[in-house]
Protein backbone atom coordinates (compact mmCIF):
# COMPACT_ATOMS: atom_id res chain seq x y z
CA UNK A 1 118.25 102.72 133.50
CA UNK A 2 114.86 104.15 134.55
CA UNK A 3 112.00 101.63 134.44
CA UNK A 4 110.00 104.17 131.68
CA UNK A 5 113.18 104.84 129.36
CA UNK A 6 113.47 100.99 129.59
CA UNK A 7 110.18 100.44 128.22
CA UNK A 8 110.35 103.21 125.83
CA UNK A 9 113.44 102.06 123.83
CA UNK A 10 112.31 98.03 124.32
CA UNK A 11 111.33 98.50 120.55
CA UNK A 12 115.27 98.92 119.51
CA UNK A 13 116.27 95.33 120.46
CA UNK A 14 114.08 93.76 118.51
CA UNK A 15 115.40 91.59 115.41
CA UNK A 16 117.66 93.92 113.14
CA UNK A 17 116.90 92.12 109.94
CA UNK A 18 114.40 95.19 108.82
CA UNK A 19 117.66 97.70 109.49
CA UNK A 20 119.80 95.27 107.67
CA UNK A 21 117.41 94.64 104.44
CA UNK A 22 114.83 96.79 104.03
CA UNK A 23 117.50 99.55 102.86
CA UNK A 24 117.79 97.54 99.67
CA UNK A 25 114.26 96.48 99.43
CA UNK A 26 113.16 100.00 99.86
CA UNK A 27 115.36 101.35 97.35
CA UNK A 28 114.61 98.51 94.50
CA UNK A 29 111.10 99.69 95.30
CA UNK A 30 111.51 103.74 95.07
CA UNK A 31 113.65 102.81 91.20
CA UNK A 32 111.40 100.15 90.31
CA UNK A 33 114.20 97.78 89.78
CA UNK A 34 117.45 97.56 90.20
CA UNK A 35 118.56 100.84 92.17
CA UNK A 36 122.30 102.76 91.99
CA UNK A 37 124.37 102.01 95.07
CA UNK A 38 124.07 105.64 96.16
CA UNK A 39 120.50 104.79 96.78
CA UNK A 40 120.78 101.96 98.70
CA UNK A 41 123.51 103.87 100.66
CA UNK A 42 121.46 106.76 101.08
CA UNK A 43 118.28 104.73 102.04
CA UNK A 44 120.54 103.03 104.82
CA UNK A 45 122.12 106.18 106.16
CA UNK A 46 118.09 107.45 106.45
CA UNK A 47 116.93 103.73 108.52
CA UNK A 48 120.29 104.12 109.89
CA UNK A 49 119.78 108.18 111.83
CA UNK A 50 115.90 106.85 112.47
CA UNK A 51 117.12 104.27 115.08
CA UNK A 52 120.07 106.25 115.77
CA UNK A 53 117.63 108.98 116.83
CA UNK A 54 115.18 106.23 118.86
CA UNK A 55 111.98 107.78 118.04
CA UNK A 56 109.19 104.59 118.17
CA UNK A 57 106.75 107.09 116.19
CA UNK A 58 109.65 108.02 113.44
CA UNK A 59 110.59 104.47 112.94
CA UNK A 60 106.76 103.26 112.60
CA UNK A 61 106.16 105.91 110.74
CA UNK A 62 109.18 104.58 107.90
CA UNK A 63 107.98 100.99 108.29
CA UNK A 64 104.01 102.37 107.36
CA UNK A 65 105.91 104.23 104.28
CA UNK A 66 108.18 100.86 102.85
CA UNK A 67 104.46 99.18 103.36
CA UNK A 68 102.87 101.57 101.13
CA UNK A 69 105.44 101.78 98.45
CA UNK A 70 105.45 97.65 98.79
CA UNK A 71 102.03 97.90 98.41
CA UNK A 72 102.01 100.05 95.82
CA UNK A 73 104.62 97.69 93.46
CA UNK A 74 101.74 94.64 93.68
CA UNK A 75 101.21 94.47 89.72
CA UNK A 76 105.03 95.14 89.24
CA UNK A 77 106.25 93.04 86.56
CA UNK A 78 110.11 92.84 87.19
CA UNK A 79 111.07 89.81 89.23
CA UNK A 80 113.63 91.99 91.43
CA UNK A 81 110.93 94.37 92.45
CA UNK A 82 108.36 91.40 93.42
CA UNK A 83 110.94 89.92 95.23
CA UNK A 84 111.98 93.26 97.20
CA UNK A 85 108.05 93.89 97.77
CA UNK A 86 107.47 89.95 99.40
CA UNK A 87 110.57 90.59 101.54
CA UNK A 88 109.56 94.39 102.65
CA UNK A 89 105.38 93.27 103.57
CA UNK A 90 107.30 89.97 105.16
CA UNK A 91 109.79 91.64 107.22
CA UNK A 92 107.14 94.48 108.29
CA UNK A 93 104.78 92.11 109.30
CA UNK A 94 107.17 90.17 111.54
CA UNK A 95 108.73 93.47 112.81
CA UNK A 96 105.17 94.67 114.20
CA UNK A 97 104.15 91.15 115.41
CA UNK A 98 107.50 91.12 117.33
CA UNK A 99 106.25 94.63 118.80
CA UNK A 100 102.98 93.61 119.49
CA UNK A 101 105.22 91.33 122.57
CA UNK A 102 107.28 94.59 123.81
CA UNK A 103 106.03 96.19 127.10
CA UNK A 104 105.05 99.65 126.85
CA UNK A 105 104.09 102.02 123.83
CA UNK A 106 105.84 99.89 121.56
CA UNK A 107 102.78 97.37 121.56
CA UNK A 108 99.82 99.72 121.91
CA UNK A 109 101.41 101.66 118.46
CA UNK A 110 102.05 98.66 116.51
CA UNK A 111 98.58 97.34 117.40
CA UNK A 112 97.19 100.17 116.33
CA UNK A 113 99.27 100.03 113.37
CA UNK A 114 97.54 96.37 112.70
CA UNK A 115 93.99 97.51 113.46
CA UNK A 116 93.93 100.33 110.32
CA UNK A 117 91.87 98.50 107.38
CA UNK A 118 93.94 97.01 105.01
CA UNK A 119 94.13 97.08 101.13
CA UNK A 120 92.41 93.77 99.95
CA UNK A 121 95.51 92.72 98.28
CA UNK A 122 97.48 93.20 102.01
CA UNK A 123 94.54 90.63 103.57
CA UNK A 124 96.27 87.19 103.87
C-alpha cells in the first residue's frame, strides 16, 4: 500500500468500540429513551456505510453530530438517556484522543476538532 493511502485510512484501525456502541447510544439519544430496534438497526447500517465508505471528514463529521445530540440530552431526566449521553461524550472523547496519535490528517482534524470552544457543561 502507498505510503499516503496508508496514512490516510490510519484513522480506521483505531478501537471499534464507537462502531460497536454508539449505534445504540445515538439512537436512545435521537428517541429520548428507549428507541425501536429499527432505529438502532438503522443508526448502525448509517456508522456502518460511513466507515465502509472511509471518508476521515464523513466519520468526524458523525462523531461532532452524536456530540451535539449528547450534548444536547444534559438536563435529560430518564436514566437510559443519561447513561447513553456519558457513554457517547466518553467514547468520543477517547476516539479523538486516540486520533490525535495517528500520523497524517487524522491528527491535524481531530485536533482541530478539540481546539473549537466548548459548551461549559462539555469543560471537564
Amino acid at each position: 500500500m502507498r505510503r499516503r493511502a496508508a496514512t490516510s485510512t490510519a484513522w480506521l484501525s483505531v478501537t471499534p468500540e464507537p462502531e460497536r456502541l454508539l449505534p445504540a447510544a445515538v439512537a436512545t439519544l435521537r428517541a429520548g429513551g428507549t428507541p425501536a430496534a429499527a432505529a438502532v438497526a438503522r443508526e448502525r447500517d448509517a456508522l456502518e456505510r460511513l466507515v465502509r465508505r472511509a471518508r476521515l471528514r464523513a466519520w468526524l463529521g458523525y462523531l461532532r453530530r452524536a456530540h451535539s445530540l449528547a450534548q444536547a440530552r444534559e438536563e435529560a431526566s430518564d436514566p437510559e438517556v443519561a447513561s447513553a449521553r456519558e457513554l457517547a461524550l466518553e467514547l468520543i472523547d477517547n476516539h479523538r484522543n486516540l486520533l490525535l496519535g495517528l500520523p497524517g490528517r487524522a491528527a491535524r482534524l481531530a485536533g482541530l476538532e478539540r481546539e473549537q470552544p466548548q459548551p461549559r457543561s462539555e469543560r471537564r
